[in-house]
C-alpha atoms as a PDB file:
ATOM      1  CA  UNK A   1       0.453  25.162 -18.847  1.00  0.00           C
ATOM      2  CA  UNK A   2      -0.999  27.670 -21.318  1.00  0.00           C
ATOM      3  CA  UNK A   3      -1.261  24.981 -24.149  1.00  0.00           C
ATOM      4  CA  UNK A   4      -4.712  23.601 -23.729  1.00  0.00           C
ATOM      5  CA  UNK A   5      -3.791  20.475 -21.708  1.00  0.00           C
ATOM      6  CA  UNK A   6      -4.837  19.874 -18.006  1.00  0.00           C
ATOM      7  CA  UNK A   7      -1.463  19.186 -16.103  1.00  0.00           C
ATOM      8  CA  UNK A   8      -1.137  16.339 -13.971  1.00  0.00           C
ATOM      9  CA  UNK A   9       1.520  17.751 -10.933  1.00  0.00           C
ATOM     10  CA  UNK A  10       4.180  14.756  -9.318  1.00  0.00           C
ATOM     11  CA  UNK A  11       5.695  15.892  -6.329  1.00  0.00           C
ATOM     12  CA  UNK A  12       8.518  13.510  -5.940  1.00  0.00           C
ATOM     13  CA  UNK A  13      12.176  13.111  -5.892  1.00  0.00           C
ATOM     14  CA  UNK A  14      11.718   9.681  -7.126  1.00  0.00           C
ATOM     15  CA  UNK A  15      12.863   9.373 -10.824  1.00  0.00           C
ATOM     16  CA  UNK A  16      11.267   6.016 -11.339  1.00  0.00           C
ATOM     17  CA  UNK A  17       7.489   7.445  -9.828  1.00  0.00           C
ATOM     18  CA  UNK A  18       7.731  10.621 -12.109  1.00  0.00           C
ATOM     19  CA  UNK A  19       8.680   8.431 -15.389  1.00  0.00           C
ATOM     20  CA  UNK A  20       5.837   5.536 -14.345  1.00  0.00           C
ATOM     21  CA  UNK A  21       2.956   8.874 -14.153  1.00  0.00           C
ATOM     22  CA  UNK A  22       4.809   9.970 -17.880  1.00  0.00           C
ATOM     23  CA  UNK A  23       4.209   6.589 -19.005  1.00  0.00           C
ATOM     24  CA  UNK A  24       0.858   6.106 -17.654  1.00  0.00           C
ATOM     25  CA  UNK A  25      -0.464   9.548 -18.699  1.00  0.00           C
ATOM     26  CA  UNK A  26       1.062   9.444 -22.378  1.00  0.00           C
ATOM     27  CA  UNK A  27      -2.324   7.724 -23.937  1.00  0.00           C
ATOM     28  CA  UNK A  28      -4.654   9.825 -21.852  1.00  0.00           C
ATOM     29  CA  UNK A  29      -5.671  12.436 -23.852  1.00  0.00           C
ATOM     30  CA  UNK A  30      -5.564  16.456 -22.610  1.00  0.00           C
ATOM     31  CA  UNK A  31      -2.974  15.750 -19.715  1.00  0.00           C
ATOM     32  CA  UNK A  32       0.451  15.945 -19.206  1.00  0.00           C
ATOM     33  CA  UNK A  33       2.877  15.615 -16.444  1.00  0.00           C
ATOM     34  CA  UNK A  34       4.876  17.597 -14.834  1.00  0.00           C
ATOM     35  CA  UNK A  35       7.682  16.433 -11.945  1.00  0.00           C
ATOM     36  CA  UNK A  36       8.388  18.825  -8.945  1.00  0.00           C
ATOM     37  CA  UNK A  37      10.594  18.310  -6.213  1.00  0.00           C
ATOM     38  CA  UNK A  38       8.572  20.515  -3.552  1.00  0.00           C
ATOM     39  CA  UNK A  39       5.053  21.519  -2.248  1.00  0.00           C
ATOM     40  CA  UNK A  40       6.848  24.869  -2.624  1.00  0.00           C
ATOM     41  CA  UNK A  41       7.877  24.701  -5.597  1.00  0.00           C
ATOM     42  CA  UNK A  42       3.787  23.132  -6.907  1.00  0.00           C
ATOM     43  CA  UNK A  43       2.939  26.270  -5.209  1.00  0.00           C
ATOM     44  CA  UNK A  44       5.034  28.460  -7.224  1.00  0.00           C
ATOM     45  CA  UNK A  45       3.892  26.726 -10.605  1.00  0.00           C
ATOM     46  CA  UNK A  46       0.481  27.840  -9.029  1.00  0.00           C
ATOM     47  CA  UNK A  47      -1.693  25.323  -9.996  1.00  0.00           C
ATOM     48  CA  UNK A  48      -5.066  25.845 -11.597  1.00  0.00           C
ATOM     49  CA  UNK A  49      -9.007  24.324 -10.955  1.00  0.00           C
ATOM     50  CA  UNK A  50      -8.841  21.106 -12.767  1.00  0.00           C
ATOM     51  CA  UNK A  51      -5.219  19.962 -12.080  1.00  0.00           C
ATOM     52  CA  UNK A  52      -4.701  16.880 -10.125  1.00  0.00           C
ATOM     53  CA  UNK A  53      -1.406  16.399  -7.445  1.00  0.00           C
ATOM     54  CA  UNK A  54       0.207  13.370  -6.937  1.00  0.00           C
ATOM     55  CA  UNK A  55       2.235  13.201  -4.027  1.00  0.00           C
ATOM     56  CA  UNK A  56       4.877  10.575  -3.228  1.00  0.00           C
ATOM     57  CA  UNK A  57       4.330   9.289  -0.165  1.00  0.00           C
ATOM     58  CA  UNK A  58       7.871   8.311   0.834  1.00  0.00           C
ATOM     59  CA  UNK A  59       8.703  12.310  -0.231  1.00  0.00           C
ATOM     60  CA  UNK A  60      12.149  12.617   1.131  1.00  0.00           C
ATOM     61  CA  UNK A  61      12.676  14.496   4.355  1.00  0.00           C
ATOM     62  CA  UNK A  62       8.733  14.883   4.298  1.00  0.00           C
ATOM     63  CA  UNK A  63       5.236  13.963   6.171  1.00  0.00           C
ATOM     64  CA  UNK A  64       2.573  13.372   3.364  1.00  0.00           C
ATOM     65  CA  UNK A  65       0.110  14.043   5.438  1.00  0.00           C
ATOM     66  CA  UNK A  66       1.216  16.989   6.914  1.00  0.00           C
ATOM     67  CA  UNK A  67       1.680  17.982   3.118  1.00  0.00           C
ATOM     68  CA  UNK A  68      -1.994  17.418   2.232  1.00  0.00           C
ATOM     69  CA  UNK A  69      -2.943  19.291   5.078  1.00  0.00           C
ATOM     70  CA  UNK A  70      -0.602  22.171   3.884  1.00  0.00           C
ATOM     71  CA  UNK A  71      -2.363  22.217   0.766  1.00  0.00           C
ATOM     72  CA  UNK A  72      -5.861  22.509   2.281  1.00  0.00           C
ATOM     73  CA  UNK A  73      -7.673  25.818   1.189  1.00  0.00           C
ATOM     74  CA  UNK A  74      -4.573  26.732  -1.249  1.00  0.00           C
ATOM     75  CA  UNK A  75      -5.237  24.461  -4.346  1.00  0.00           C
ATOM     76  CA  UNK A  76      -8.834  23.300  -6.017  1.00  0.00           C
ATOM     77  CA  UNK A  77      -7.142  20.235  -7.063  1.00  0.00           C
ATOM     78  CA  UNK A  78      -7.984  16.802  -6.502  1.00  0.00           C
ATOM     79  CA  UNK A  79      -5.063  15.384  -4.735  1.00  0.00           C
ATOM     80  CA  UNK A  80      -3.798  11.952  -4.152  1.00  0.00           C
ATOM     81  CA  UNK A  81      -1.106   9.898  -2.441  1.00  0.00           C
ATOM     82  CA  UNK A  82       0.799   7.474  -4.073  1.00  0.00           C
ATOM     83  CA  UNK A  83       1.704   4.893  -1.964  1.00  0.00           C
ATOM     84  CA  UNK A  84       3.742   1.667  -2.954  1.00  0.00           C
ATOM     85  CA  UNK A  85       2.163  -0.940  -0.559  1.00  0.00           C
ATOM     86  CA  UNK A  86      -1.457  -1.357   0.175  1.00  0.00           C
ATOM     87  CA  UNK A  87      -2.280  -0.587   3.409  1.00  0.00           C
ATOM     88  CA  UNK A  88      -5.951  -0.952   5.114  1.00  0.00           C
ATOM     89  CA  UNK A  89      -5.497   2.344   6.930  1.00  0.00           C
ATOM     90  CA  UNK A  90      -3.639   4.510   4.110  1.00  0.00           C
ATOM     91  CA  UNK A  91      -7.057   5.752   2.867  1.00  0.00           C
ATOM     92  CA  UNK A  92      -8.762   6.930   5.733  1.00  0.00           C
ATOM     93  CA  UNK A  93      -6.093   8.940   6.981  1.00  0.00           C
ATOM     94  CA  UNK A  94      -5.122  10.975   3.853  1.00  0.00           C
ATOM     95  CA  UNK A  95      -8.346  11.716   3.266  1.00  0.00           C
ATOM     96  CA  UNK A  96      -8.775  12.892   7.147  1.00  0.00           C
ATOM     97  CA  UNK A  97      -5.769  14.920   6.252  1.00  0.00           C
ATOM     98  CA  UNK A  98      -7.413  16.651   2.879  1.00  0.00           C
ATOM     99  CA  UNK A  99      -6.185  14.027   0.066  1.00  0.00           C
ATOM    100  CA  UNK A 100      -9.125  13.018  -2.289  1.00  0.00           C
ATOM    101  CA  UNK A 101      -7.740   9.211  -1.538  1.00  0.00           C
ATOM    102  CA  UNK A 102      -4.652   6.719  -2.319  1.00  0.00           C
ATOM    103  CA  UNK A 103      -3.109   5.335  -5.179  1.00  0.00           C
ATOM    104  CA  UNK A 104      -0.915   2.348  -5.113  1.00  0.00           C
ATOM    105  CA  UNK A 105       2.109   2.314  -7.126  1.00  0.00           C
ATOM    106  CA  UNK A 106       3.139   0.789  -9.600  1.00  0.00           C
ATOM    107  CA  UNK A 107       1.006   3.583 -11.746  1.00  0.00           C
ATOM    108  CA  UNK A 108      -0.853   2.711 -14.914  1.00  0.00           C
ATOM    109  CA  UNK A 109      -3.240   4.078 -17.568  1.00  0.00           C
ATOM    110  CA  UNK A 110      -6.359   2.913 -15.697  1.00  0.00           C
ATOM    111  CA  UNK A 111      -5.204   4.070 -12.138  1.00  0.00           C
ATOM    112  CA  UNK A 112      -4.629   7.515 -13.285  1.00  0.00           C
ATOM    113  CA  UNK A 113      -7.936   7.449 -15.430  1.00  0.00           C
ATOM    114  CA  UNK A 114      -9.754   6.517 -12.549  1.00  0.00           C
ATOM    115  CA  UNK A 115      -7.811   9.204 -10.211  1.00  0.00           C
ATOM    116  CA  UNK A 116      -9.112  11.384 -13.081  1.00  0.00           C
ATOM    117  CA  UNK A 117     -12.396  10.692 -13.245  1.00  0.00           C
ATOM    118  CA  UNK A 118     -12.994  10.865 -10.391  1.00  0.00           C
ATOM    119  CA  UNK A 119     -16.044  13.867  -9.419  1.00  0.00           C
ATOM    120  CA  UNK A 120     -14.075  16.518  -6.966  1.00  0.00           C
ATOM    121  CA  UNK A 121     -13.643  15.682  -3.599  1.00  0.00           C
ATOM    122  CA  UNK A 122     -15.430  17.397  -0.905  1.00  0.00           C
ATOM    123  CA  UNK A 123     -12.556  20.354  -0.141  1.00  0.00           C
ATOM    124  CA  UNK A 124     -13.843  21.685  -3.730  1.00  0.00           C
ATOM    125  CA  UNK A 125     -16.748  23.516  -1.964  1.00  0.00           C
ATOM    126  CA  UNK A 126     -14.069  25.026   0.213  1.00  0.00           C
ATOM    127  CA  UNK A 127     -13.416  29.087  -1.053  1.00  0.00           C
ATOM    128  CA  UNK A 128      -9.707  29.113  -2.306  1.00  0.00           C
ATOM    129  CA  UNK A 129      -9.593  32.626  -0.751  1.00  0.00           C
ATOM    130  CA  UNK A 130     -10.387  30.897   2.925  1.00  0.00           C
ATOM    131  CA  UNK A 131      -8.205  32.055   5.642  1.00  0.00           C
ATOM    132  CA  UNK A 132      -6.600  29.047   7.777  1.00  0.00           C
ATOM    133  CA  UNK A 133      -8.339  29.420  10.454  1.00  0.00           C
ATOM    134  CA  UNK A 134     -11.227  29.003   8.561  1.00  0.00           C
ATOM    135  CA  UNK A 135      -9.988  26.155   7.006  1.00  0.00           C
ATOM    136  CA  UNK A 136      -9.248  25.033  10.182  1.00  0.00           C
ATOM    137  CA  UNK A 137     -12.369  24.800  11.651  1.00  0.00           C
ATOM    138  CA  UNK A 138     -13.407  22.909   8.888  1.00  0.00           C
ATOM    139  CA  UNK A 139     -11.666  20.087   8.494  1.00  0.00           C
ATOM    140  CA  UNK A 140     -13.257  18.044  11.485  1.00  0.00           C
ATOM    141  CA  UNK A 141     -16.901  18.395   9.676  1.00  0.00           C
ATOM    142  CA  UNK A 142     -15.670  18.522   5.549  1.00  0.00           C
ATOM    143  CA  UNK A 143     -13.251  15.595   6.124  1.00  0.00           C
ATOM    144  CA  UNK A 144     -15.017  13.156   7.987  1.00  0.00           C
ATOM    145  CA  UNK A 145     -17.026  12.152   5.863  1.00  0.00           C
ATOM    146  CA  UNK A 146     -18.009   8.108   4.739  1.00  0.00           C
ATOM    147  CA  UNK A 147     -17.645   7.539   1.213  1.00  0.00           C
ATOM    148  CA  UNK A 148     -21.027   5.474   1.779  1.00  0.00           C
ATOM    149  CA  UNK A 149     -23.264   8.105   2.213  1.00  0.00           C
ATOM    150  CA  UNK A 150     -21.857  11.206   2.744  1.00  0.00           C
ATOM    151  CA  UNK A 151     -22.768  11.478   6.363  1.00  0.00           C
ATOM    152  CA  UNK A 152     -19.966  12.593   9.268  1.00  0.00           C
ATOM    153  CA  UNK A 153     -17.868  10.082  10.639  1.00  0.00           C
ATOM    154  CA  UNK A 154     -16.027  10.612  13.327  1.00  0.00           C
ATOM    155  CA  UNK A 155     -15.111   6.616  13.724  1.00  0.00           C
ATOM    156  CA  UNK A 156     -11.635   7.768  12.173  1.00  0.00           C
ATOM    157  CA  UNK A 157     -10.355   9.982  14.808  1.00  0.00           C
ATOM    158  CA  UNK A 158     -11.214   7.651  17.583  1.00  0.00           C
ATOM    159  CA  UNK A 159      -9.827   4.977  15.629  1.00  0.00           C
ATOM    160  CA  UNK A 160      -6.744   7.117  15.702  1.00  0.00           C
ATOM    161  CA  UNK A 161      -6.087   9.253  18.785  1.00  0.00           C
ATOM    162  CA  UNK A 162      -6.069   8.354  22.642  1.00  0.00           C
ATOM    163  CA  UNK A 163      -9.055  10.013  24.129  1.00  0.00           C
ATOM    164  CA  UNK A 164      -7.352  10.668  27.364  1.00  0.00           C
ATOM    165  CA  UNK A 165      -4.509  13.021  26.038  1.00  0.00           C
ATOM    166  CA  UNK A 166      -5.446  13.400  22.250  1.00  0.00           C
ATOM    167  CA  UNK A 167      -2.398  12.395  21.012  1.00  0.00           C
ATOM    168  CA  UNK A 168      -2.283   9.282  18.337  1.00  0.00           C
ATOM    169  CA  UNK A 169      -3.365   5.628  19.819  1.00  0.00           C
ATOM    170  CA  UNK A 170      -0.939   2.756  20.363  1.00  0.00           C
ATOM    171  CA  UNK A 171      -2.709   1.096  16.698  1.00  0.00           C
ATOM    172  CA  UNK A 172      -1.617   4.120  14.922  1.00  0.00           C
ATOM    173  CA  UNK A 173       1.526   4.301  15.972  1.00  0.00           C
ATOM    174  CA  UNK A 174       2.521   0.649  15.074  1.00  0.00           C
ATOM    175  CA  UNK A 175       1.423   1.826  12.058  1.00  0.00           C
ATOM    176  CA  UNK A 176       3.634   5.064  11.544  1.00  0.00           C
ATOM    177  CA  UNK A 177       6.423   2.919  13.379  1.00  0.00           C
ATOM    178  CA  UNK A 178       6.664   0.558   9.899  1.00  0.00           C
ATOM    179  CA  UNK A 179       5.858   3.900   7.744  1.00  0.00           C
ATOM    180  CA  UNK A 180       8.522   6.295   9.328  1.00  0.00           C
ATOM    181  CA  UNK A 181      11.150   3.013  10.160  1.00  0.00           C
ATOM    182  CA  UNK A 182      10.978   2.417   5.682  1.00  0.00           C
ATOM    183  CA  UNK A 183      11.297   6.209   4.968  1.00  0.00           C
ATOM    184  CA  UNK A 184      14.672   6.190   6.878  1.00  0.00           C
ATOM    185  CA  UNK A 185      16.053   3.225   5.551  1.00  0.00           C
ATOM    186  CA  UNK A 186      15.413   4.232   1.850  1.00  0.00           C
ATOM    187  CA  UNK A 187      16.878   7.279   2.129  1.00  0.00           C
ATOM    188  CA  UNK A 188      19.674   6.850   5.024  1.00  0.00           C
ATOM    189  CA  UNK A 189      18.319   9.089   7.289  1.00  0.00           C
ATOM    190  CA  UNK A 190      18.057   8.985  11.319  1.00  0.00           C
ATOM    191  CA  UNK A 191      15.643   8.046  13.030  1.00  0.00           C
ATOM    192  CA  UNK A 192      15.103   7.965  16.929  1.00  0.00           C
ATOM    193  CA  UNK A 193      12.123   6.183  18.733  1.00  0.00           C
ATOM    194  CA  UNK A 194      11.263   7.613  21.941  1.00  0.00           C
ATOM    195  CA  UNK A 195       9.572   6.185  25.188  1.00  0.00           C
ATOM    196  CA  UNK A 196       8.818   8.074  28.056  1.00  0.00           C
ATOM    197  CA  UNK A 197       6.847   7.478  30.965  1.00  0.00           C
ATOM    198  CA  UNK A 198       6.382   7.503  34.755  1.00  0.00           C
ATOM    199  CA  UNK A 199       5.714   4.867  37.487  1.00  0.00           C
ATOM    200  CA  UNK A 200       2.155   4.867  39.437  1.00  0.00           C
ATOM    201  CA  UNK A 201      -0.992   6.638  38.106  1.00  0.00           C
ATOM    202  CA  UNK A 202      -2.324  10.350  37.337  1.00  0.00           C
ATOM    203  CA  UNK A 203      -5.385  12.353  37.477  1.00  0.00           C
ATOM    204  CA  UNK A 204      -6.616  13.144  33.820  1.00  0.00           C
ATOM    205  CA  UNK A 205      -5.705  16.490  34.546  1.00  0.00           C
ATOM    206  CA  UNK A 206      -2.500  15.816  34.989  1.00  0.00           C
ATOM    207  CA  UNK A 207      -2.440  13.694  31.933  1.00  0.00           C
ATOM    208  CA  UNK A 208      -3.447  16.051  29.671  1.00  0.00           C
ATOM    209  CA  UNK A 209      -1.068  18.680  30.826  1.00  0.00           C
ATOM    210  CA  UNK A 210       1.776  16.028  29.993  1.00  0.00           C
ATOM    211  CA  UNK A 211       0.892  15.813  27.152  1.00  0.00           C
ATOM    212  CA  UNK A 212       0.320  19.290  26.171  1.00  0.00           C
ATOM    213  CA  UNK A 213       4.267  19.371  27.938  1.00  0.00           C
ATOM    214  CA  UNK A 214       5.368  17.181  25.253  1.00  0.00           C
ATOM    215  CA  UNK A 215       3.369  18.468  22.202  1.00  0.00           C
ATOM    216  CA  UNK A 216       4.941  22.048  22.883  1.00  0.00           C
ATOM    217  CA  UNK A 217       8.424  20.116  22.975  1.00  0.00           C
ATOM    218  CA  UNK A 218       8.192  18.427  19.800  1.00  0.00           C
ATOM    219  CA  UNK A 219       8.058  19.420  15.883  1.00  0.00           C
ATOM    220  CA  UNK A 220       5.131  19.127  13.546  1.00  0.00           C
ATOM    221  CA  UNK A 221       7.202  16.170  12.049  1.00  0.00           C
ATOM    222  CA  UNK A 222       7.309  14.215  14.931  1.00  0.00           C
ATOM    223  CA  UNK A 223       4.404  11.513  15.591  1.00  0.00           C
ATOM    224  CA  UNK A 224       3.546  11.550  19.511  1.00  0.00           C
ATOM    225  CA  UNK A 225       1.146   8.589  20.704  1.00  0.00           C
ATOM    226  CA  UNK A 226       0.305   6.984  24.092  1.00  0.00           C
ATOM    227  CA  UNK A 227       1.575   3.528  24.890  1.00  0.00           C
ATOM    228  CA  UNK A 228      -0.157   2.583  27.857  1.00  0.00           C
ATOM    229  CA  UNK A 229      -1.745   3.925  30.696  1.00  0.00           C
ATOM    230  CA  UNK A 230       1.850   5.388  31.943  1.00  0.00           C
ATOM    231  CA  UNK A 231       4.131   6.109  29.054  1.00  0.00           C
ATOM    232  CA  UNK A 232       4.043   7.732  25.663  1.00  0.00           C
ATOM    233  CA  UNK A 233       5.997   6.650  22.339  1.00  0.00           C
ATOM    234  CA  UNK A 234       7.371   9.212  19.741  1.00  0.00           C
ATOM    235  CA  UNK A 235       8.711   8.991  16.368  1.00  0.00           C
ATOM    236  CA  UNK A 236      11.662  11.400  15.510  1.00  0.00           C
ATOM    237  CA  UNK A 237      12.435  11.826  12.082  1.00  0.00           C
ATOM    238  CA  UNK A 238      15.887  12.934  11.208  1.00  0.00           C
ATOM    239  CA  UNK A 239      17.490  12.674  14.570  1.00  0.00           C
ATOM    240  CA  UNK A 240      19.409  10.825  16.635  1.00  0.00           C
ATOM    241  CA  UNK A 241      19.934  10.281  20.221  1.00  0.00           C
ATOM    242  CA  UNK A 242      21.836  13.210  20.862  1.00  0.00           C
ATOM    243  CA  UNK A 243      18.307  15.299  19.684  1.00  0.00           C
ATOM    244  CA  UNK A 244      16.327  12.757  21.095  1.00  0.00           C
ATOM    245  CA  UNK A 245      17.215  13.394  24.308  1.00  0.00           C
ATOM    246  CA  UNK A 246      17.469  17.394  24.771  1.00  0.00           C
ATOM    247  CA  UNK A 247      14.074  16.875  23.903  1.00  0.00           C
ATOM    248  CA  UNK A 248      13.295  14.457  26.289  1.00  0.00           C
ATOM    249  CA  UNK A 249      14.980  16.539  29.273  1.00  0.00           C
ATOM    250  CA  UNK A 250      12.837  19.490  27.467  1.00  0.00           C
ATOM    251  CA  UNK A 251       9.762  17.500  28.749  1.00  0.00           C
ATOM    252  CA  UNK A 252      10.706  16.622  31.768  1.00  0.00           C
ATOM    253  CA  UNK A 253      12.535  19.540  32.959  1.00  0.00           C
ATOM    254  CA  UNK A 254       8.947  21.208  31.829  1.00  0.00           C
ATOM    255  CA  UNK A 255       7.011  18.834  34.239  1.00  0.00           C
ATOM    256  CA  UNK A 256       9.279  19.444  37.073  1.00  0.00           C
ATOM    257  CA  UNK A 257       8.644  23.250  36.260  1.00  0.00           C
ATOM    258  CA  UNK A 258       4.811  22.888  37.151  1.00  0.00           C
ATOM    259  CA  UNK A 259       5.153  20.123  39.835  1.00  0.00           C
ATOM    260  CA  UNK A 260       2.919  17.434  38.372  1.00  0.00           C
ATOM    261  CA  UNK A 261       2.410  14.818  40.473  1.00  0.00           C
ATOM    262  CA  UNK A 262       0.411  11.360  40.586  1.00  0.00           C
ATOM    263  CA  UNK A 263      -2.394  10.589  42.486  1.00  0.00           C
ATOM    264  CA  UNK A 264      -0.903  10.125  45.574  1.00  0.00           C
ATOM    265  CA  UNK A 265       1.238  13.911  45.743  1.00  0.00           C
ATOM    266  CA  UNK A 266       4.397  12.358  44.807  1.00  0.00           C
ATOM    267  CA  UNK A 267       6.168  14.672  42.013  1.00  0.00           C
ATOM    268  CA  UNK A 268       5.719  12.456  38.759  1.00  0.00           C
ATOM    269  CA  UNK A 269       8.993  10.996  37.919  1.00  0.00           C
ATOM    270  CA  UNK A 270       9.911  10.957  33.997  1.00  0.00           C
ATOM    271  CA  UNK A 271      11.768   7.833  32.705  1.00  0.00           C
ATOM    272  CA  UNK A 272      13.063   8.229  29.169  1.00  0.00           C
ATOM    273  CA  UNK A 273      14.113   5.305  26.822  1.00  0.00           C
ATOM    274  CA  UNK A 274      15.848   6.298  23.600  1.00  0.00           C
ATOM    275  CA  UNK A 275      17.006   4.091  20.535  1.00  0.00           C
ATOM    276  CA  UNK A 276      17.642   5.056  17.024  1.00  0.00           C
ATOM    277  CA  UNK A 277      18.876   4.098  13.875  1.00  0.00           C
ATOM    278  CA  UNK A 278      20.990   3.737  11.670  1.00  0.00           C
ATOM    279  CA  UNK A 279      22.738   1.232  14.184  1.00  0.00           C
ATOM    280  CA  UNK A 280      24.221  -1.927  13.460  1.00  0.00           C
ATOM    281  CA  UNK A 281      21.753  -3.988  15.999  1.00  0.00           C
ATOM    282  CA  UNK A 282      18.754  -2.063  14.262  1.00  0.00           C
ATOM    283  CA  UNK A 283      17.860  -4.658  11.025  1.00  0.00           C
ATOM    284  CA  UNK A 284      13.568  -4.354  11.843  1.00  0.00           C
ATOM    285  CA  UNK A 285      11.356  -1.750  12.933  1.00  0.00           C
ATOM    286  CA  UNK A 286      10.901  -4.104  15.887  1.00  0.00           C
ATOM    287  CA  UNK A 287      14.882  -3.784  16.941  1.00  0.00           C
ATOM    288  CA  UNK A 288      13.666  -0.171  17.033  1.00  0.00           C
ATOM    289  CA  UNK A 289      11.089  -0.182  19.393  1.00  0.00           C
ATOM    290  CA  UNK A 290      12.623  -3.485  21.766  1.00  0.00           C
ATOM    291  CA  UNK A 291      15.719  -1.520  22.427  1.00  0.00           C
ATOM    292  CA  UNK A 292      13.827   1.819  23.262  1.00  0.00           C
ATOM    293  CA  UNK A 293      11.796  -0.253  25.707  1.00  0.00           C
ATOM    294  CA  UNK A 294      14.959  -2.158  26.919  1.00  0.00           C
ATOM    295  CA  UNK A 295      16.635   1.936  27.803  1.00  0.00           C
ATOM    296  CA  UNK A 296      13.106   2.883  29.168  1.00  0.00           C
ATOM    297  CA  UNK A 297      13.201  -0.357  31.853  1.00  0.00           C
ATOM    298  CA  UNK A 298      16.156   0.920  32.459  1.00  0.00           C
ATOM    299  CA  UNK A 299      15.326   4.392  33.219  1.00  0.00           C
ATOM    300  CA  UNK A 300      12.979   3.447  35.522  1.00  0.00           C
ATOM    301  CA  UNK A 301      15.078   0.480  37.676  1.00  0.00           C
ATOM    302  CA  UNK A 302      17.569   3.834  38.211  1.00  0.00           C
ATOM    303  CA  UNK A 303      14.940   6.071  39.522  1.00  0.00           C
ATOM    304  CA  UNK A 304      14.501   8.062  36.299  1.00  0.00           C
ATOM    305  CA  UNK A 305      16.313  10.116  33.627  1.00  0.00           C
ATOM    306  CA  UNK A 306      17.078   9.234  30.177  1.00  0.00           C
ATOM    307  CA  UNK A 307      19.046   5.841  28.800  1.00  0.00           C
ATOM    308  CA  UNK A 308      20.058   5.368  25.670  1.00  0.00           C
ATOM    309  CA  UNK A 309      20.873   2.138  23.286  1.00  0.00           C
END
């Protein structure tokens, strides 16, 4: 900040995060802290070589990992999640999306010296003047990488993604299911949980253009994984069943368009289950993702379209 110290940057609207990194930072000596709301707004501040970012990783209205991403190529700061539960996956997958790794909340002295101390991660070598295409094309190389040995290791992203349609696996989105089901019950906001599918089987072809269908359908918030060998599930943050569905006639309207069909000719039929919450019947994730099964069941007994509970 112009006064000698190294600047530790907390992007969160969480009062009680910002004033644990204060506390925890008070005794190390050359930092301080400094609360922002926004990647924007850390990007504004324009951070300098040798600052580290904490982001919260229940950022309101946000996808922290979309947010590290963001940041890739535009900072040369080491940049962690905080995350309040442990969670065997958290690691991997914010540093596949450009994080130097996790830190668990509550924060103390030693967590954030260690955070500190810790040597650069591997975007460091990347040129802050890189364009994003660049960046791009990097990431599957510069971010794979085993903390073991520093060899590539692609193990995450098939750990993660379907390799039929290269959206995320059914394991990952269990995962997200708990991650995006506790971000909209602490801060009231909708959430709808999406299941579409079709009866009988498809080529791979055909698979693949479904799903590129879908992904041109849906947002860069939304999380889009493959159920089973028929039917997809999506996460929609910050919308109900009324947006739910206009994008679940999007995709199927867009299928009809192109005439995809199963293996036999017949013109694929697209069955759409939608639930959300806040509802009353909606306590658990699992209420969730039961009643969008329940309206996808039903979809399909009525010959297709979209149901809703």
């Amino acid at each position: 900040m112009g006064d000698g110290l190294r600047t530790i940057r907390v992007i969160t609207t969480d009062a009680t995060l910002l004033s644990q990194a204060s506390a925890a930072a008070a005794s190390l000596e050359g930092w301080e802290v400094e609360g922002l709301d926004s990647i924007e707004a850390l990007l504004d501040r324009a951070p300098v070589a040798g600052d580290v970012i904490l982001i919260d990783k229940y950022l309101r209205g946000e996808n922290v990992y979309e947010l590290c991403r963001a940041l890739t190529g535009k900072t040369r700061c080491r940049t962690w999640v905080i995350c309040q539960h442990d969670n065997s996956l958290s690691e991997g997958i914010a540093r596949f999306c450009g994080a130097t790794g996790v830190l668990h909340s509550p924060l103390t002295t030693s967590k954030l010296r260690t955070a500190l101390d810790c040597v650069g991660g591997q975007l460091s070598e990347i040129p802050s003047d890189s364009r994003g295409d660049e960046i791009e094309a990097l990431l599957p190389e510069s971010l794979l990488v085993s903390i073991a040995d520093g060899t590539p290791d692609k193990s995450l992203v098939s750990a993660l993604t379907d390799p039929d349609t290269s959206l995320f696996n059914f394991a990952f989105l269990n995962y997200k299911l708990d991650e995006e089901f506790k971000r909209a019950v602490r801060w009231s906001e909708s959430l709808a949980c999406v299941m579409l599918g079709f009866e009988g089987q498809c080529s791979p072809e055909v698979l693949r253009q479904l799903a590129g269908i879908i992904l041109e359908a849906s947002r860069d918030t939304d999380v889009l994984g493959r159920f089973d060998e028929s039917s997809f599930l999506f996460l929609l943050p910050r919308t109900g069943p009324d947006g739910a569905e206009v994008m679940a006639l999007r995709v199927g309207q867009a299928a009809q368009d192109i005439s995809l069909c199963d293996l036999v000719g017949d013109p694929l039929v697209i069955s759409v289950g939608i639930s959300s919450c806040p509802h009353p019947d909606v306590k658990r994730r699992e209420d969730l993702y039961s009643r969008a099964r329940e309206a996808f069941q039903t979809a399909t007994s009525d010959g297709g379209g979209v149901a809703c509970r």
